[in-house]
C-alpha atoms as a PDB file:
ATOM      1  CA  UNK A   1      -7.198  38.467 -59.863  1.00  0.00           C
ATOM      2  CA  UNK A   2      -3.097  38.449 -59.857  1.00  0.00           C
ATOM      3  CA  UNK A   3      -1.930  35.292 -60.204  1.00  0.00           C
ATOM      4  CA  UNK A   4       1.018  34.658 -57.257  1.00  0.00           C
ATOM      5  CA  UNK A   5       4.484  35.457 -57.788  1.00  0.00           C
ATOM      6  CA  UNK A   6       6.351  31.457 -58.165  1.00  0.00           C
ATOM      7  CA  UNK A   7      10.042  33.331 -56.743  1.00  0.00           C
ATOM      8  CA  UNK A   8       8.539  34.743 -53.804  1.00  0.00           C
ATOM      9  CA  UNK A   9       7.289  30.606 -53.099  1.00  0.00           C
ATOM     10  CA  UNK A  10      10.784  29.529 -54.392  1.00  0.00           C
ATOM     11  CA  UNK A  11      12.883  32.031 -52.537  1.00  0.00           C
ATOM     12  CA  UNK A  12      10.717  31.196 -49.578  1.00  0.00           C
ATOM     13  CA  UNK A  13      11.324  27.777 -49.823  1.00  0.00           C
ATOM     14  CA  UNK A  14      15.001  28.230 -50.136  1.00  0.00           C
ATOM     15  CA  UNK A  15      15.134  30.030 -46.964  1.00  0.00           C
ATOM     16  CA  UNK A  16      12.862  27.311 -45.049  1.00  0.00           C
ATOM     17  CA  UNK A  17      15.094  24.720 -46.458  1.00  0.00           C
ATOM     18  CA  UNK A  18      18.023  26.224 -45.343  1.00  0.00           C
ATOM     19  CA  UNK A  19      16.594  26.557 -41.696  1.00  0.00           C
ATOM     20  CA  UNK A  20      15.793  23.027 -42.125  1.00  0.00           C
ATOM     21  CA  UNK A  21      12.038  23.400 -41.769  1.00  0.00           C
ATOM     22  CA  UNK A  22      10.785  21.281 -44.155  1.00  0.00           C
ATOM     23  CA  UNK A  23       7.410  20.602 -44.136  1.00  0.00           C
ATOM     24  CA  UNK A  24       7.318  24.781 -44.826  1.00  0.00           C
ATOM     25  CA  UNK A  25       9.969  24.257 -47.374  1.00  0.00           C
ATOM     26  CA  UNK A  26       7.727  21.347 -49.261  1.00  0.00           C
ATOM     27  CA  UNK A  27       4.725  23.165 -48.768  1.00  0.00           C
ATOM     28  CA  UNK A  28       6.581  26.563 -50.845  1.00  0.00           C
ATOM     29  CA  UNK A  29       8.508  24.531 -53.208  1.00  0.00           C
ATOM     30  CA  UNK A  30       4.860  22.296 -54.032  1.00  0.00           C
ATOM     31  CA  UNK A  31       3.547  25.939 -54.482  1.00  0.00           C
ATOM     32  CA  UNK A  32       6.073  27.319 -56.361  1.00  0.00           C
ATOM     33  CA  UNK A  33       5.934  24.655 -59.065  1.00  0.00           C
ATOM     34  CA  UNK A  34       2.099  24.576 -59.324  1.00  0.00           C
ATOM     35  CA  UNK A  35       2.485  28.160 -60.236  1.00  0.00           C
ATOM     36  CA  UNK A  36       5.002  27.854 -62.685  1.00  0.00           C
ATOM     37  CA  UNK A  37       5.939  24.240 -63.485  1.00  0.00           C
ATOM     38  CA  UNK A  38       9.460  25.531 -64.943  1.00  0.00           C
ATOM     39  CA  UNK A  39      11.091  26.835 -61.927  1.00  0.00           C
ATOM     40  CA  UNK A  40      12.319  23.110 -61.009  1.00  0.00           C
ATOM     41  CA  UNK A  41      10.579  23.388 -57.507  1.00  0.00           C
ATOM     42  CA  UNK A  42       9.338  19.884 -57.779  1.00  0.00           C
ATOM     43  CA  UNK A  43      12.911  18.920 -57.778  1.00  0.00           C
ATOM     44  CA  UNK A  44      13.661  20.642 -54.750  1.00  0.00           C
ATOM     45  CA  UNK A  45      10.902  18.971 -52.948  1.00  0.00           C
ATOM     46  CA  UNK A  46      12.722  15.731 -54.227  1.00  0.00           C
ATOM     47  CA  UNK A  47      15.913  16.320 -52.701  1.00  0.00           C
ATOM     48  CA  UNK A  48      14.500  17.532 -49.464  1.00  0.00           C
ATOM     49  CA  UNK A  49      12.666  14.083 -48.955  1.00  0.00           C
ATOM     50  CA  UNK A  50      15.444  11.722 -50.365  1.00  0.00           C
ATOM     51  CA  UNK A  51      17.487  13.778 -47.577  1.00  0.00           C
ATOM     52  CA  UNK A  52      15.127  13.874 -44.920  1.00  0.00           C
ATOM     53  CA  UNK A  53      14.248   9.905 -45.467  1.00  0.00           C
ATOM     54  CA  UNK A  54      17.900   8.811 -45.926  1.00  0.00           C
ATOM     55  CA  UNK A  55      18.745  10.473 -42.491  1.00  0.00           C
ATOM     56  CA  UNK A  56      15.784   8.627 -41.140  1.00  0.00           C
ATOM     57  CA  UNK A  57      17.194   5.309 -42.369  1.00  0.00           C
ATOM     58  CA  UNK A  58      20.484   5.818 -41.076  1.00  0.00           C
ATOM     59  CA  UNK A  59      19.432   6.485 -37.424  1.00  0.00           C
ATOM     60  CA  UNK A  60      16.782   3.896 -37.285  1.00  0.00           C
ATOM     61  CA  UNK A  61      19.911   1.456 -39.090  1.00  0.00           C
ATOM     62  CA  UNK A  62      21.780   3.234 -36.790  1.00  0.00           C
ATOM     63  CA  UNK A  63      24.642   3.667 -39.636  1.00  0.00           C
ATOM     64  CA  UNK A  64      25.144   0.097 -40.372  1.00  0.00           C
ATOM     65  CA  UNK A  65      27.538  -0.022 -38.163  1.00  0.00           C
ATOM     66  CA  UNK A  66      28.622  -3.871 -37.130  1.00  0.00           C
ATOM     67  CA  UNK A  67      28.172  -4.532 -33.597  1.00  0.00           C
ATOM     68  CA  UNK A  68      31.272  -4.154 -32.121  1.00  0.00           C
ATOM     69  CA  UNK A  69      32.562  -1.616 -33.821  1.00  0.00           C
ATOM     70  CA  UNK A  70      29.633   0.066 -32.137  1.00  0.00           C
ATOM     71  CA  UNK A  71      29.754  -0.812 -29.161  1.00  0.00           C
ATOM     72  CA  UNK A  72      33.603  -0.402 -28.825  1.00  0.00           C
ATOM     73  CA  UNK A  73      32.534   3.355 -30.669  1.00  0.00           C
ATOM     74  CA  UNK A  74      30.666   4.121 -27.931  1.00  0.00           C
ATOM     75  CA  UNK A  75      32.648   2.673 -25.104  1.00  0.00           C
ATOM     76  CA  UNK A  76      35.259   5.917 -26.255  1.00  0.00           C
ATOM     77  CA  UNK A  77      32.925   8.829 -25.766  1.00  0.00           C
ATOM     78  CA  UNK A  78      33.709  10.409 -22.845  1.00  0.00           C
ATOM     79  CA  UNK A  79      31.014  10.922 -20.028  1.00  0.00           C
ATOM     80  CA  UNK A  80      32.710  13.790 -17.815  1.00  0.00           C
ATOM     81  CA  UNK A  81      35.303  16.357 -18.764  1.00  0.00           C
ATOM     82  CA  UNK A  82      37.358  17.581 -15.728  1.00  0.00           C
ATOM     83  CA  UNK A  83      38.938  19.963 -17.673  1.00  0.00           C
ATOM     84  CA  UNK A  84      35.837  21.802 -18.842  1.00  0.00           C
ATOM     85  CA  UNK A  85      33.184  23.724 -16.499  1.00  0.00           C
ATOM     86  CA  UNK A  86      30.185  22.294 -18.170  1.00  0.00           C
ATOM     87  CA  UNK A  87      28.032  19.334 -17.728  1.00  0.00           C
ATOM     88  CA  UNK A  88      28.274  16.647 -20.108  1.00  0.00           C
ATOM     89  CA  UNK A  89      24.684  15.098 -21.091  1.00  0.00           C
ATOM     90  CA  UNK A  90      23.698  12.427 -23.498  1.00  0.00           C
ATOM     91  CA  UNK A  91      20.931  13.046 -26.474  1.00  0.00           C
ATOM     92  CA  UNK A  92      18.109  12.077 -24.417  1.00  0.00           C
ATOM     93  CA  UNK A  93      18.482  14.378 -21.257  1.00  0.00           C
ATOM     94  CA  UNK A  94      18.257  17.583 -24.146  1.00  0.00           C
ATOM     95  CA  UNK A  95      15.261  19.413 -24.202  1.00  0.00           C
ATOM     96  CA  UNK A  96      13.487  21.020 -27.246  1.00  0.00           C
ATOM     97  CA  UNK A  97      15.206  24.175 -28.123  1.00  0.00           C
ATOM     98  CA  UNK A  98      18.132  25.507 -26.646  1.00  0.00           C
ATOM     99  CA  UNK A  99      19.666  23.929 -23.750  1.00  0.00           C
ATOM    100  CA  UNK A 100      22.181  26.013 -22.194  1.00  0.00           C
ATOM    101  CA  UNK A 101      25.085  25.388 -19.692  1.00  0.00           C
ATOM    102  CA  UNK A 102      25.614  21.970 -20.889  1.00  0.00           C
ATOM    103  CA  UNK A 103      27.605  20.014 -23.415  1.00  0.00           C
ATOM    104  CA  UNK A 104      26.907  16.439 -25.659  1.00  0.00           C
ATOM    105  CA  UNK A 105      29.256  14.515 -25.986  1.00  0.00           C
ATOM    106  CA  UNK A 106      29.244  12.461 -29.222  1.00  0.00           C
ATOM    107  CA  UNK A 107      31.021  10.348 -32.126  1.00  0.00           C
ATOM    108  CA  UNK A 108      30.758  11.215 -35.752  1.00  0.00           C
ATOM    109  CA  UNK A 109      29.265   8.424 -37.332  1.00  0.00           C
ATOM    110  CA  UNK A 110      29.300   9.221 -41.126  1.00  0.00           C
ATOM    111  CA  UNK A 111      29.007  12.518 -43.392  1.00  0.00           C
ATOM    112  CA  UNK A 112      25.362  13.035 -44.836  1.00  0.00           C
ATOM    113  CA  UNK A 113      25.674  14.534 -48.282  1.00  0.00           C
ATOM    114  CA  UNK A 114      22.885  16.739 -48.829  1.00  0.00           C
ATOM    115  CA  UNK A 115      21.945  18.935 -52.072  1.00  0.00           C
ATOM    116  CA  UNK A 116      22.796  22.079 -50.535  1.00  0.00           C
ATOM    117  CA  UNK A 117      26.165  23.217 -48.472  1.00  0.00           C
ATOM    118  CA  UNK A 118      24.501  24.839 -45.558  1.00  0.00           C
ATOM    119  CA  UNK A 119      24.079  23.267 -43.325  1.00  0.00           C
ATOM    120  CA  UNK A 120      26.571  20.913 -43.016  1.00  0.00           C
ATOM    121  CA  UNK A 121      25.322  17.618 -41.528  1.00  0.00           C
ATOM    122  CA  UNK A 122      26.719  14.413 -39.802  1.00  0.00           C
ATOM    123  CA  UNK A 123      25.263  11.613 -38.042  1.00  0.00           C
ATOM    124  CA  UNK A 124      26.584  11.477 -34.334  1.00  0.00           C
ATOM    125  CA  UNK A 125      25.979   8.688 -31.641  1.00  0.00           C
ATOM    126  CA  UNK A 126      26.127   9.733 -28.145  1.00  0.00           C
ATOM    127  CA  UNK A 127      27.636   7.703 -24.995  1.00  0.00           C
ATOM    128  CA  UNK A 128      24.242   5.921 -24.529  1.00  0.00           C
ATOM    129  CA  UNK A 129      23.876   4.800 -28.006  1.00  0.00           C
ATOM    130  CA  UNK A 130      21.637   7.805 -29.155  1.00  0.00           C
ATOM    131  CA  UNK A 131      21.981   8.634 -32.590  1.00  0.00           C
ATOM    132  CA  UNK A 132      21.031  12.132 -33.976  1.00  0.00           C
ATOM    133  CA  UNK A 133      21.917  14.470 -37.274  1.00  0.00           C
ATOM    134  CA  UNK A 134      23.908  17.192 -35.927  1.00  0.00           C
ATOM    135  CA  UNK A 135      23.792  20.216 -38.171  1.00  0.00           C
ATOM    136  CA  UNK A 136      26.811  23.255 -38.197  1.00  0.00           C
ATOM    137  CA  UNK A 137      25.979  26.658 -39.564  1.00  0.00           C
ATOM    138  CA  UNK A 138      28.609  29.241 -40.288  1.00  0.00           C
ATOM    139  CA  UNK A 139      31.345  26.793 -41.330  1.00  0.00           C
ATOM    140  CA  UNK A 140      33.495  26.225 -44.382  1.00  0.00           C
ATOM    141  CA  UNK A 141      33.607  22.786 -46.728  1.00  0.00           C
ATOM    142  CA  UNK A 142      36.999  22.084 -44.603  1.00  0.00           C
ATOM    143  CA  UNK A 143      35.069  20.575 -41.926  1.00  0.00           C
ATOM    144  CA  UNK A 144      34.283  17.848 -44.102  1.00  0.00           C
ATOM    145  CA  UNK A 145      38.020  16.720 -44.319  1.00  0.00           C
ATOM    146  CA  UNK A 146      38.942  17.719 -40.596  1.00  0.00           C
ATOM    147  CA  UNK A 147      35.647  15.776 -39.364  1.00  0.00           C
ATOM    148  CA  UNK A 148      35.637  11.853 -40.028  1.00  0.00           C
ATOM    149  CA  UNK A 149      33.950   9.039 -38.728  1.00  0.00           C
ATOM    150  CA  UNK A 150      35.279   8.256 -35.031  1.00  0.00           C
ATOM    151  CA  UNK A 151      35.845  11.516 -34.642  1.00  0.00           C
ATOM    152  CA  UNK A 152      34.821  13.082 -30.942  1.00  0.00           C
ATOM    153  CA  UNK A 153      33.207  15.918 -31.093  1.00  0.00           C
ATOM    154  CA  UNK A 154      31.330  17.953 -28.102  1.00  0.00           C
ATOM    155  CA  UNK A 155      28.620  20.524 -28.649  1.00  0.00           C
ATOM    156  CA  UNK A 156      28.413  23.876 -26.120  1.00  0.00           C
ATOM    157  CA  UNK A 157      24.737  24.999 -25.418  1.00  0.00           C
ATOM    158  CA  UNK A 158      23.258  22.416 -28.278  1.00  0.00           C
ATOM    159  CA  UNK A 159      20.076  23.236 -29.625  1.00  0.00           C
ATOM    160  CA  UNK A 160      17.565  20.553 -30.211  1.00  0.00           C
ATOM    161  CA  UNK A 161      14.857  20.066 -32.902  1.00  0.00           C
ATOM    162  CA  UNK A 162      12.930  17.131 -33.882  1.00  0.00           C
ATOM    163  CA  UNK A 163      12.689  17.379 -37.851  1.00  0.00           C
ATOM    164  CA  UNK A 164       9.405  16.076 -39.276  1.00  0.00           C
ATOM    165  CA  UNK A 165       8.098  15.798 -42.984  1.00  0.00           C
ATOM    166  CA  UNK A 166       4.833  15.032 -44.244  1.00  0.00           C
ATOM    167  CA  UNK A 167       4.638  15.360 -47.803  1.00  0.00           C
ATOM    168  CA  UNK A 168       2.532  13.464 -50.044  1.00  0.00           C
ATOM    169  CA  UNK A 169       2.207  10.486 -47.788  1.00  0.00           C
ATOM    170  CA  UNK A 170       6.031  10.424 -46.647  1.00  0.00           C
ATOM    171  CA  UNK A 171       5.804  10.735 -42.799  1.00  0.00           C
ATOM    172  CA  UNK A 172       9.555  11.171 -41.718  1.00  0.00           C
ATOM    173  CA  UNK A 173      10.563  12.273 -37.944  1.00  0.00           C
ATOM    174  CA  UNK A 174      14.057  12.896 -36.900  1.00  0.00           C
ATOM    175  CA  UNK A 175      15.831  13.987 -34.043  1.00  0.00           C
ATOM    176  CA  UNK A 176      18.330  17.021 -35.081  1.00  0.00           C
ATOM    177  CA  UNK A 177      20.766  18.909 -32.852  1.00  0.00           C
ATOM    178  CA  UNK A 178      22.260  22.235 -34.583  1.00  0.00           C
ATOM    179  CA  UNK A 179      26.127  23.096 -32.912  1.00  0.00           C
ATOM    180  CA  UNK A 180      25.308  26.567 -32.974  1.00  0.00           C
ATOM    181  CA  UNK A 181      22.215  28.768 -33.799  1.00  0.00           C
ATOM    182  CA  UNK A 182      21.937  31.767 -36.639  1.00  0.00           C
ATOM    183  CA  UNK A 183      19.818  34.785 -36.269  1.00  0.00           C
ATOM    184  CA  UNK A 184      16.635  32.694 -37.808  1.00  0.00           C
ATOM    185  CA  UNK A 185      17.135  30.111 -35.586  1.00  0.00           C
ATOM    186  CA  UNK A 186      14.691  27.142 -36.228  1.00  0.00           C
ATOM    187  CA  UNK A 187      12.459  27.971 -33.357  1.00  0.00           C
ATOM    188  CA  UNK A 188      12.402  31.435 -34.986  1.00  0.00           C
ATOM    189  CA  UNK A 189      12.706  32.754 -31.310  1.00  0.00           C
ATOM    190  CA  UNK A 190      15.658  35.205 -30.885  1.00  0.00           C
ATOM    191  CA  UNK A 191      18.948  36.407 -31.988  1.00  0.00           C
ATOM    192  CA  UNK A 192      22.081  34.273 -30.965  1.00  0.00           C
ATOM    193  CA  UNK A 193      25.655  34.740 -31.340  1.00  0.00           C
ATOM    194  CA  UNK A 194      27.454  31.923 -33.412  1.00  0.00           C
ATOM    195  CA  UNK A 195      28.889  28.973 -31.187  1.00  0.00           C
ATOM    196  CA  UNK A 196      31.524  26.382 -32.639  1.00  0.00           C
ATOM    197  CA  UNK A 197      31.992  22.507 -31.589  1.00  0.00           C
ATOM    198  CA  UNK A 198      35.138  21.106 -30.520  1.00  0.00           C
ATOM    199  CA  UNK A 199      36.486  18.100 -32.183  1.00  0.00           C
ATOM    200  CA  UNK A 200      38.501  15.677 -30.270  1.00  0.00           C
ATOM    201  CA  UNK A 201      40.779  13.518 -32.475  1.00  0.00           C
ATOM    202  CA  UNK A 202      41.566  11.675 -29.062  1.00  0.00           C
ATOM    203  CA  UNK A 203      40.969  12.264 -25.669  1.00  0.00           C
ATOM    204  CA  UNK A 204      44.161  14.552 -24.959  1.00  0.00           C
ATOM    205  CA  UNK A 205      43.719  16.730 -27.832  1.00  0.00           C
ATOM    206  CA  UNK A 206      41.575  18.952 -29.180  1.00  0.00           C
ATOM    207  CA  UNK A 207      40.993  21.892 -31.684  1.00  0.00           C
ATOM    208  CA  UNK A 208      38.025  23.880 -32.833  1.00  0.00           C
ATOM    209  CA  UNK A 209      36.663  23.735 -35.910  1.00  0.00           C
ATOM    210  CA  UNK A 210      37.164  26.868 -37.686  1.00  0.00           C
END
C-alpha cells in the first residue's frame, strides 16, 4: 500500500490555518509530521496553540487592562451613528456566521502577533465590555501602524465564529469576528465580495483602512 503524501497534509494544513480552522489545521499538521517527521509540521501545530491559547488568555484577562482605563475605554465607543444607515450592535447580539445590515462598534485593545501575516488579528472590546479577536483578510502590514490600541474601529456585515482547539488535551474556545469574508470563508458556505472596517481615530473622523 502507498504510503500518504506528507505536502498534501502540510499544504492542507496551511490552508486550514489560514482560514483559521484549527482543530483541521492540528489534525493535518499532526498528520503531516507522523508521515514525515522532517517537514517541521509539529512546529506548526506549536504555533497554532501558543496563538490560539495566548488569545484565550487575553480575553479571559481581558488585556490586562487596569480598571479605569477600561472602563473610561469603553465609556468612548460609540452606541449609535447618525451619520451611518446601519444599526450599531454590541458582540453579544451577533449571531454565528454572517450577520448582515448591521455594524460593531469596538476599541482596539492590543495587536496579537501571530506566526503567519494573514490574517491580521487584534483584540477589540465592544461598548458592553465584550472582548473578541477580530481578524482582517485582504489587507497590507500598514494596518499594523495605522491601527493602535484606543483606536475605534466599526465592522460592516461582521462575520462571527467561535474558534475552538482541542489538541492533545489543550481545550481552547474563543470568540472571533472576521471584518470581511474571502471566497473560503470559515463557514465554507459561499462566495463574498471583500468588505473593509472603518477606523475612527476620534469620533469626527474617520478613514478606511486600505
Amino acid at each position: 500500500m502507498t504510503e500518504p503524501n506528507p505536502d498534501l497534509f502540510f499544504n492542507r494544513g496551511t490552508l486550514f490555518e489560514y482560514l483559521e480552522r484549527y482543530n483541521e489545521a492540528t489534525a493535518d499538521f499532526a498528520m503531516a509530521h507522523q508521515i514525515d517527521p522532517n517537514l517541521g509540521a509539529d512546529k506548526k501545530c506549536d504555533n497554532i496553540i501558543g496563538f490560539v491559547a495566548h488569545a484565550y488568555n487575553v480575553i479571559k484577562n481581558k488585556g490586562k487592562i487596569k480598571t479605569n482605563k477600561l472602563i473610561d475605554m469603553v465609556k468612548s465607543i460609540p452606541q449609535s451613528l447618525p451619520d451611518l444607515p446601519m444599526k450599531v450592535v454590541d458582540i453579544s447580539q451577533l449571531q454565528s456566521g454572517e450577520n448582515p445590515d448591521v455594524m460593531v462598534s469596538m476599541k482596539i485593545v492590543n495587536y496579537l502577533e501571530k506566526p503567519t501575516d494573514v490574517p491580521m488579528c487584534f483584540m477589540a472590546v465592544d461598548f458592553k465590555h465584550n472582548f473578541c479577536v477580530t481578524s482582517i483578510y485582504h489587507t497590507n502590514k500598514n494596518l499594523q501602524d495605522r491601527v493602535r490600541s484606543g483606536s475605534h474601529i466599526l465592522i460592516k456585515n461582521p462575520h462571527l465564529v467561535i474558534v475552538q482547539l482541542n489538541f492533545k488535551g489543550y481545550q481552547y474556545t474563543t470568540s472571533a469576528s472576521r471584518s470581511l469574508r474571502s471566497p473560503a470563508s470559515w463557514s465554507m458556505d459561499r462566495c463574498s465580495v471583500k468588505m473593509r472596517p472603518t477606523v475612527r481615530s476620534s469620533p469626527r473622523h474617520s478613514h478606511d483602512v486600505a
